[in-house]
PDB file of N, CA and C in Angstrom:
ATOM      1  N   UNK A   1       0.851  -1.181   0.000  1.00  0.00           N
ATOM      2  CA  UNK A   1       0.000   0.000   0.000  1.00  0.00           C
ATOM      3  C   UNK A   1       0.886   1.231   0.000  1.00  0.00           C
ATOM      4  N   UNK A   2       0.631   2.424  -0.952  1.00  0.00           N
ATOM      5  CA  UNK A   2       1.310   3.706  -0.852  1.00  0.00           C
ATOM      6  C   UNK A   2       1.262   4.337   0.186  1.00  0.00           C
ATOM      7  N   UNK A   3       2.112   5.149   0.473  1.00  0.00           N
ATOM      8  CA  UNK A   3       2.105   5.815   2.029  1.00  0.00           C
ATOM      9  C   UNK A   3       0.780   7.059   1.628  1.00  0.00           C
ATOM     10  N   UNK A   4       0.207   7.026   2.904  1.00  0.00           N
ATOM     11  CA  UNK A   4      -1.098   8.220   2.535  1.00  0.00           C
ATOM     12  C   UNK A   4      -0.698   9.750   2.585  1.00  0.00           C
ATOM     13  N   UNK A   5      -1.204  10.423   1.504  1.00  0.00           N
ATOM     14  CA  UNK A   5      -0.543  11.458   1.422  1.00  0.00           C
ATOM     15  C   UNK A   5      -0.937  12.640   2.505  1.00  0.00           C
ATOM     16  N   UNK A   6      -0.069  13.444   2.759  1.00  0.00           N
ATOM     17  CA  UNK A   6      -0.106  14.395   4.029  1.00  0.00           C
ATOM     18  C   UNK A   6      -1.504  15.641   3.554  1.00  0.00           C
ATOM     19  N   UNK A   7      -2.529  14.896   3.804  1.00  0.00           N
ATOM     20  CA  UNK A   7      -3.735  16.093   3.391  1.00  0.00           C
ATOM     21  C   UNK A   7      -4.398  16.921   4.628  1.00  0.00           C
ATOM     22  N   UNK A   8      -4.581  17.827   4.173  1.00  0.00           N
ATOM     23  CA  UNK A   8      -5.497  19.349   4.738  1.00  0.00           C
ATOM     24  C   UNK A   8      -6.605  18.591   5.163  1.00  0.00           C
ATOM     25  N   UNK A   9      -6.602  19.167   6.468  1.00  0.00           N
ATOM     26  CA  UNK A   9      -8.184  18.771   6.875  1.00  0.00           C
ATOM     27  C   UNK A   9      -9.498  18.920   6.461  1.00  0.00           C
ATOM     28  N   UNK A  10      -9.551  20.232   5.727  1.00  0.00           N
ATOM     29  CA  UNK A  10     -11.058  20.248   4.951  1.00  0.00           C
ATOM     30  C   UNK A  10     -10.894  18.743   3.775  1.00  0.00           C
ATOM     31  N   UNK A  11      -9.670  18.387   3.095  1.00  0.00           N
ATOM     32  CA  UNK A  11      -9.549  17.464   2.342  1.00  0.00           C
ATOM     33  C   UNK A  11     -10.049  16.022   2.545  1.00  0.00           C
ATOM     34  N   UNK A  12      -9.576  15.878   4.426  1.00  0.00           N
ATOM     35  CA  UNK A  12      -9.868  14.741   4.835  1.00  0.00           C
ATOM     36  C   UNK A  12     -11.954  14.630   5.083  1.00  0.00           C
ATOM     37  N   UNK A  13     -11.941  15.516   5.597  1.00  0.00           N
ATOM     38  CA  UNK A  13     -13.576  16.070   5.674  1.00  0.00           C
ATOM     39  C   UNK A  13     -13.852  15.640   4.494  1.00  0.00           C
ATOM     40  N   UNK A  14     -13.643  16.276   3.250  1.00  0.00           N
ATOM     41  CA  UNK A  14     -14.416  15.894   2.145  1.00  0.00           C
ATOM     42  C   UNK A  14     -14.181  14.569   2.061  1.00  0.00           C
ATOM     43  N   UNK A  15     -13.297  13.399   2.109  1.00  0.00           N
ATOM     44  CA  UNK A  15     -13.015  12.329   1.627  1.00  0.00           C
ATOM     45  C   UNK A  15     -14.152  11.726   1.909  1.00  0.00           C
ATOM     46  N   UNK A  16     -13.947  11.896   4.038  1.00  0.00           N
ATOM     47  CA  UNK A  16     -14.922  11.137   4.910  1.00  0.00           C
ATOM     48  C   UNK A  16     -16.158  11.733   4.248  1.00  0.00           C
ATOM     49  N   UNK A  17     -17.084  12.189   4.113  1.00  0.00           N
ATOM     50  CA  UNK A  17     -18.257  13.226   3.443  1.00  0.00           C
ATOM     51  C   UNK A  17     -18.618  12.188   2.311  1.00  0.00           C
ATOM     52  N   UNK A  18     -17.697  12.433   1.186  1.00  0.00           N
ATOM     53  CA  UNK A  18     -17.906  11.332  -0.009  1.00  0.00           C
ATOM     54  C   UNK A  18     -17.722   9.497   0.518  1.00  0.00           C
ATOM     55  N   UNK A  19     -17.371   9.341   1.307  1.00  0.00           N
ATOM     56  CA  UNK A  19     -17.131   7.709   1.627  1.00  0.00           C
ATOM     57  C   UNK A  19     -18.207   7.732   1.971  1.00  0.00           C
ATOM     58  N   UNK A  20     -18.593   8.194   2.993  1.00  0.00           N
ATOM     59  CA  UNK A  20     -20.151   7.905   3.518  1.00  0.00           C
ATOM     60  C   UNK A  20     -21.545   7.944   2.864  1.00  0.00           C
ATOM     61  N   UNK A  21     -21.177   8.992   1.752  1.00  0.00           N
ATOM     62  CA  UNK A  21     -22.175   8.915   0.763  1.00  0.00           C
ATOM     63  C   UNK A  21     -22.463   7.730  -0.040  1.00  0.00           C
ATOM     64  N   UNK A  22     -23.833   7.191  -0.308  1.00  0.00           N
ATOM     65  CA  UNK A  22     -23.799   6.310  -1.152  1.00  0.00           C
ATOM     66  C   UNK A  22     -24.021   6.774  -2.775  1.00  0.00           C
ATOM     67  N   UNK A  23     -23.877   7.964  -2.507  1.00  0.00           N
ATOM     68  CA  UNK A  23     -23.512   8.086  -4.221  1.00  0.00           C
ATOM     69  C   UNK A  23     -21.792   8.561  -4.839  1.00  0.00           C
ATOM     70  N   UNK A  24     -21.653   8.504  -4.354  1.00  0.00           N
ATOM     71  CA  UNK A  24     -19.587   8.287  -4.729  1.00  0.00           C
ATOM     72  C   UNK A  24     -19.212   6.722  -4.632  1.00  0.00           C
ATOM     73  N   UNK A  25     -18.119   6.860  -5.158  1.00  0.00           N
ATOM     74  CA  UNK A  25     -17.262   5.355  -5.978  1.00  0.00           C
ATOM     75  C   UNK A  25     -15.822   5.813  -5.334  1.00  0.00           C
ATOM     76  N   UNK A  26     -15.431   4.836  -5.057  1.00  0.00           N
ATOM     77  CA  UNK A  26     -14.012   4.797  -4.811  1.00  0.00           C
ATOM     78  C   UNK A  26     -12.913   6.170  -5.957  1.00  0.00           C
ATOM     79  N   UNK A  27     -13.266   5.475  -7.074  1.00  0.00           N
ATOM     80  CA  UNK A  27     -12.980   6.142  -8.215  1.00  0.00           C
ATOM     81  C   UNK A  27     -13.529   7.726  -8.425  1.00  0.00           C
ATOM     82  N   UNK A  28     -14.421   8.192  -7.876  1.00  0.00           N
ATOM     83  CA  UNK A  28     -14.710   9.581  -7.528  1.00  0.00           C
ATOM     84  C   UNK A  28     -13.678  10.018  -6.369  1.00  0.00           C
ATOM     85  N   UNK A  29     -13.602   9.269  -5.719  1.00  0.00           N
ATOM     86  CA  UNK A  29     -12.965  10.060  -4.672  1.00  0.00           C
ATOM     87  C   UNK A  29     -11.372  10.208  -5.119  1.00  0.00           C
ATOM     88  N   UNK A  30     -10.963   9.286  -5.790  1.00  0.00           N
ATOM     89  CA  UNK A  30      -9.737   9.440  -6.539  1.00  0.00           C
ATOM     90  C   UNK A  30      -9.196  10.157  -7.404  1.00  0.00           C
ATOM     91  N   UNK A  31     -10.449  10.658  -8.391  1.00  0.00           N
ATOM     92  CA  UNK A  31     -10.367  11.390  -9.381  1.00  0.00           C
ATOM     93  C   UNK A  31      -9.917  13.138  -8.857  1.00  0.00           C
ATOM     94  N   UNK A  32     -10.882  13.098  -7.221  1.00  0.00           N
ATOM     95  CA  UNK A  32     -10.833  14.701  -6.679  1.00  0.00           C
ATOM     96  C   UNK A  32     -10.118  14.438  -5.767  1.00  0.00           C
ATOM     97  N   UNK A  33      -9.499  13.918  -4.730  1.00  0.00           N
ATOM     98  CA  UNK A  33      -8.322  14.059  -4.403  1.00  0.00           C
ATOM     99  C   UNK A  33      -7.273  13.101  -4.216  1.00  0.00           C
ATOM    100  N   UNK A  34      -7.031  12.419  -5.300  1.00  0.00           N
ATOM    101  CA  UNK A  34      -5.843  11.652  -5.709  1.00  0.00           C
ATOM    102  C   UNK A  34      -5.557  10.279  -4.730  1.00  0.00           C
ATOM    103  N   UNK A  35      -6.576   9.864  -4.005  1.00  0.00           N
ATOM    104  CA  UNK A  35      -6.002   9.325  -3.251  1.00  0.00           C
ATOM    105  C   UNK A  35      -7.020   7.676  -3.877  1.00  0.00           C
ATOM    106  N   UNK A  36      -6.148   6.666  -3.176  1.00  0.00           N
ATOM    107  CA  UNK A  36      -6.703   5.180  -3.397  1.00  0.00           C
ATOM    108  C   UNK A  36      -7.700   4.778  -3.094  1.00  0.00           C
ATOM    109  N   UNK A  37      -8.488   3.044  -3.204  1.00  0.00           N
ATOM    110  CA  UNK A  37      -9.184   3.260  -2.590  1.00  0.00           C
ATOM    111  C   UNK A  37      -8.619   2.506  -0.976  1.00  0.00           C
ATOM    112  N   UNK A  38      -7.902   1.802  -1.221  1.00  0.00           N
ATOM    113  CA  UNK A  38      -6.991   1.521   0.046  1.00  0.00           C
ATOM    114  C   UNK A  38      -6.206   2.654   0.913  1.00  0.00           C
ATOM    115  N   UNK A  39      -6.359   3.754   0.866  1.00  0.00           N
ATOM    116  CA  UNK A  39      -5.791   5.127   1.332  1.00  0.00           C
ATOM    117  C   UNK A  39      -6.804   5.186   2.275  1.00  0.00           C
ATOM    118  N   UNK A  40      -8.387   5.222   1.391  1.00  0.00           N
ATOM    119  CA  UNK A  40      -9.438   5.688   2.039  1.00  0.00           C
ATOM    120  C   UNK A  40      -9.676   4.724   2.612  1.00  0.00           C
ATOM    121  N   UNK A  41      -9.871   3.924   2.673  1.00  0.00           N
ATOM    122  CA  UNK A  41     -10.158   2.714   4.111  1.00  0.00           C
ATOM    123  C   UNK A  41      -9.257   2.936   5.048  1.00  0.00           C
ATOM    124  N   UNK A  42      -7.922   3.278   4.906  1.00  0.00           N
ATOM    125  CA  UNK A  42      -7.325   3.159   6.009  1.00  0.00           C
ATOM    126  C   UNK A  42      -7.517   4.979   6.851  1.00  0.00           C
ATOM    127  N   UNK A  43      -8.030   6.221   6.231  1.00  0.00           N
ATOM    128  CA  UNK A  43      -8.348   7.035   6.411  1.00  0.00           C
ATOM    129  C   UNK A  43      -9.301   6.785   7.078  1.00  0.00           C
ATOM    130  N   UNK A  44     -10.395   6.159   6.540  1.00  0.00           N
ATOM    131  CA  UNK A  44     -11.840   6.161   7.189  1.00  0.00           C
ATOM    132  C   UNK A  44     -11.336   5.164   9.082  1.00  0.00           C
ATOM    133  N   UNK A  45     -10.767   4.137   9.053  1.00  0.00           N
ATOM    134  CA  UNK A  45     -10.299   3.625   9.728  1.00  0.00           C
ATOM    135  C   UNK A  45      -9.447   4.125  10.953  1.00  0.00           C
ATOM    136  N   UNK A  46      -8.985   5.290  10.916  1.00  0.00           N
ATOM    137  CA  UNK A  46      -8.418   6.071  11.421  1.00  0.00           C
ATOM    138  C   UNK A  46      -9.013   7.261  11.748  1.00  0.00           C
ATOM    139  N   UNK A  47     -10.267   7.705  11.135  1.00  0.00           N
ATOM    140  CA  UNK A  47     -10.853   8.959  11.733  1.00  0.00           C
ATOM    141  C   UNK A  47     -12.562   8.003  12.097  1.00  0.00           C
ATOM    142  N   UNK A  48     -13.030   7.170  11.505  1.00  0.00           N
ATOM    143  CA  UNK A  48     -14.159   6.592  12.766  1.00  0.00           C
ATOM    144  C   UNK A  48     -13.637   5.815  13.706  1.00  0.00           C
ATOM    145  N   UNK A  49     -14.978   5.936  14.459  1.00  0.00           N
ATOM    146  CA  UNK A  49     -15.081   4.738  15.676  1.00  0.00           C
ATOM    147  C   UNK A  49     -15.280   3.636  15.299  1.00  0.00           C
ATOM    148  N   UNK A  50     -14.520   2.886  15.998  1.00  0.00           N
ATOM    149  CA  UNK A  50     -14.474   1.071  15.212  1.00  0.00           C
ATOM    150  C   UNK A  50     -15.838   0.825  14.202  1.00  0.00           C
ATOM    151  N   UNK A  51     -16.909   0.786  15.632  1.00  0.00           N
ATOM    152  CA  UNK A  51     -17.866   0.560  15.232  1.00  0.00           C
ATOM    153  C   UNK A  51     -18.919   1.008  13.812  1.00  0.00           C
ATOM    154  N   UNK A  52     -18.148   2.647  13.687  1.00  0.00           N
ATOM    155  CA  UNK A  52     -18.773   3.084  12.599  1.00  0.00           C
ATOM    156  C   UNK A  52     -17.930   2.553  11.597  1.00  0.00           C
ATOM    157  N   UNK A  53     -16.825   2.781  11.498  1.00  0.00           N
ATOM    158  CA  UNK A  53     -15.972   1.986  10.353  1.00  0.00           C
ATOM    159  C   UNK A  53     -16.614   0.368   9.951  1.00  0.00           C
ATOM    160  N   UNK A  54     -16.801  -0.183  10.810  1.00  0.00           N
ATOM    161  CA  UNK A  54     -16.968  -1.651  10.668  1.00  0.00           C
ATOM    162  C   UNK A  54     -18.474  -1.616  10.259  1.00  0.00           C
ATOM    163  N   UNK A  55     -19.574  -0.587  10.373  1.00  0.00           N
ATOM    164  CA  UNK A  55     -20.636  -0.934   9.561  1.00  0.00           C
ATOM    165  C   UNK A  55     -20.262  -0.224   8.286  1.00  0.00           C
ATOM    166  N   UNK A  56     -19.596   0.629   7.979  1.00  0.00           N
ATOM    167  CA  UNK A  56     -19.215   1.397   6.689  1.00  0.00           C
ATOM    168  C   UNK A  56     -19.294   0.357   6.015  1.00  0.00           C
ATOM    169  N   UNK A  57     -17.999  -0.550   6.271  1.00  0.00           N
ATOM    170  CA  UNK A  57     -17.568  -1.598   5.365  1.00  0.00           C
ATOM    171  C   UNK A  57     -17.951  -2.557   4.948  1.00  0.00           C
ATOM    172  N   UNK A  58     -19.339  -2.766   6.232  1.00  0.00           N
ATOM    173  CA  UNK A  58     -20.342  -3.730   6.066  1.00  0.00           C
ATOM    174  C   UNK A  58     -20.927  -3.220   4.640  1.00  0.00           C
ATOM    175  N   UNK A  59     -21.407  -1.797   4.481  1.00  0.00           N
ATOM    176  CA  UNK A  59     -22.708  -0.886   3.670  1.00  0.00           C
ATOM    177  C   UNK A  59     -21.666  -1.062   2.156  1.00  0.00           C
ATOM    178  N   UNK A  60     -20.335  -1.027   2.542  1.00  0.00           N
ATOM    179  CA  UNK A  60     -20.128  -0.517   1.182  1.00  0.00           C
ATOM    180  C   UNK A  60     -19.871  -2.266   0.081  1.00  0.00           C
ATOM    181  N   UNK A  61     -19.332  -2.986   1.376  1.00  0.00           N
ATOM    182  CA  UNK A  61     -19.101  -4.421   0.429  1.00  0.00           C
ATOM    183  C   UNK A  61     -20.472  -4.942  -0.137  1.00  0.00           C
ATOM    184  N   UNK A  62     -21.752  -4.581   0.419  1.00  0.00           N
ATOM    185  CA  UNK A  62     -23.297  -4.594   0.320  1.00  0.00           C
ATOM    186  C   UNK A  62     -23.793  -4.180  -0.820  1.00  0.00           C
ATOM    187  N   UNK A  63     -22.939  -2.666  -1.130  1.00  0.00           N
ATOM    188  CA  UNK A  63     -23.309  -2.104  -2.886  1.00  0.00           C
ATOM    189  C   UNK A  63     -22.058  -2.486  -3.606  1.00  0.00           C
ATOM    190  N   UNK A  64     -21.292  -2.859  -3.266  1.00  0.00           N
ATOM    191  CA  UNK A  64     -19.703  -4.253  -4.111  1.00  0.00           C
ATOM    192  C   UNK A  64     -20.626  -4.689  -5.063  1.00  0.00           C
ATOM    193  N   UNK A  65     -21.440  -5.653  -4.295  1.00  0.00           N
ATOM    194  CA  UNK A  65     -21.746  -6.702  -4.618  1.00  0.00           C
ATOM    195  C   UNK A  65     -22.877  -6.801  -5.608  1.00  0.00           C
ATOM    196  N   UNK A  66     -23.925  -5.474  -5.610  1.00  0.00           N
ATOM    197  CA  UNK A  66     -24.542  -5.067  -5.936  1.00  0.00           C
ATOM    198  C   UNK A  66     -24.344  -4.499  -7.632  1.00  0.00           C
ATOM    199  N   UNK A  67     -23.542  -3.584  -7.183  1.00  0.00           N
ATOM    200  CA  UNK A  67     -23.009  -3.034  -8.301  1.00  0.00           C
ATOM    201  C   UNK A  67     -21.162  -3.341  -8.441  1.00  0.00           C
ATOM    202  N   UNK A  68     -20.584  -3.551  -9.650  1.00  0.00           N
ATOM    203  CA  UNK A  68     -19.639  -3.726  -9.831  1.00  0.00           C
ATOM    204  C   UNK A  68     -18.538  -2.904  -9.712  1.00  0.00           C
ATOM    205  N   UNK A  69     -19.442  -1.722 -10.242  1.00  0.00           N
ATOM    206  CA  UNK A  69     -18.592   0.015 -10.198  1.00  0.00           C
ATOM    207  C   UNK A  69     -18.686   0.976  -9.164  1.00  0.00           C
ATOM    208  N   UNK A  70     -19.361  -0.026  -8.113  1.00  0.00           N
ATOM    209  CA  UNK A  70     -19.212   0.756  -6.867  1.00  0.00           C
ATOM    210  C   UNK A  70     -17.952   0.297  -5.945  1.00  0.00           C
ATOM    211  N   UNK A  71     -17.646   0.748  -4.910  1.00  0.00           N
ATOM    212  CA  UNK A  71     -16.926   1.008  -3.909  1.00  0.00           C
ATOM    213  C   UNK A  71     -16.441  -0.279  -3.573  1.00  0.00           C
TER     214      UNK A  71
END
């Protein structure tokens, strides 16, 4: 995994903002601020509470599976 890049807090705000949304893609969030989608898990992982992280990941492997071009 690439080392995560040193971002501005409104940056990290927006990331978390778009992860949580269910209308962004991994690939959106990449496109606007450069980052992976393994960046952002370990971002999201690091700014929620276990618990919220661990249903995130529940919600997002849920539309995976769903859709191909999602998250």
């Amino acid at each position: 995994m690439s080392k995560m890049p040193d971002l501005p807090p409104d940056h990290i705000s927006g990331i978390i903002e778009m992860a949580l949304s269910d209308h962004a893609s991994f690939a959106d969030i990449q496109r606007e601020y450069g980052v992976s989608d393994k960046q952002v898990k370990t971002l999201m992982r690091e700014n929620l509470k276990a618990g919220s992280y661990k249903a995130w990941r529940k919600r997002v492997r849920a539309f995976g599976d769903r859709r191909a071009v999602y998250k």
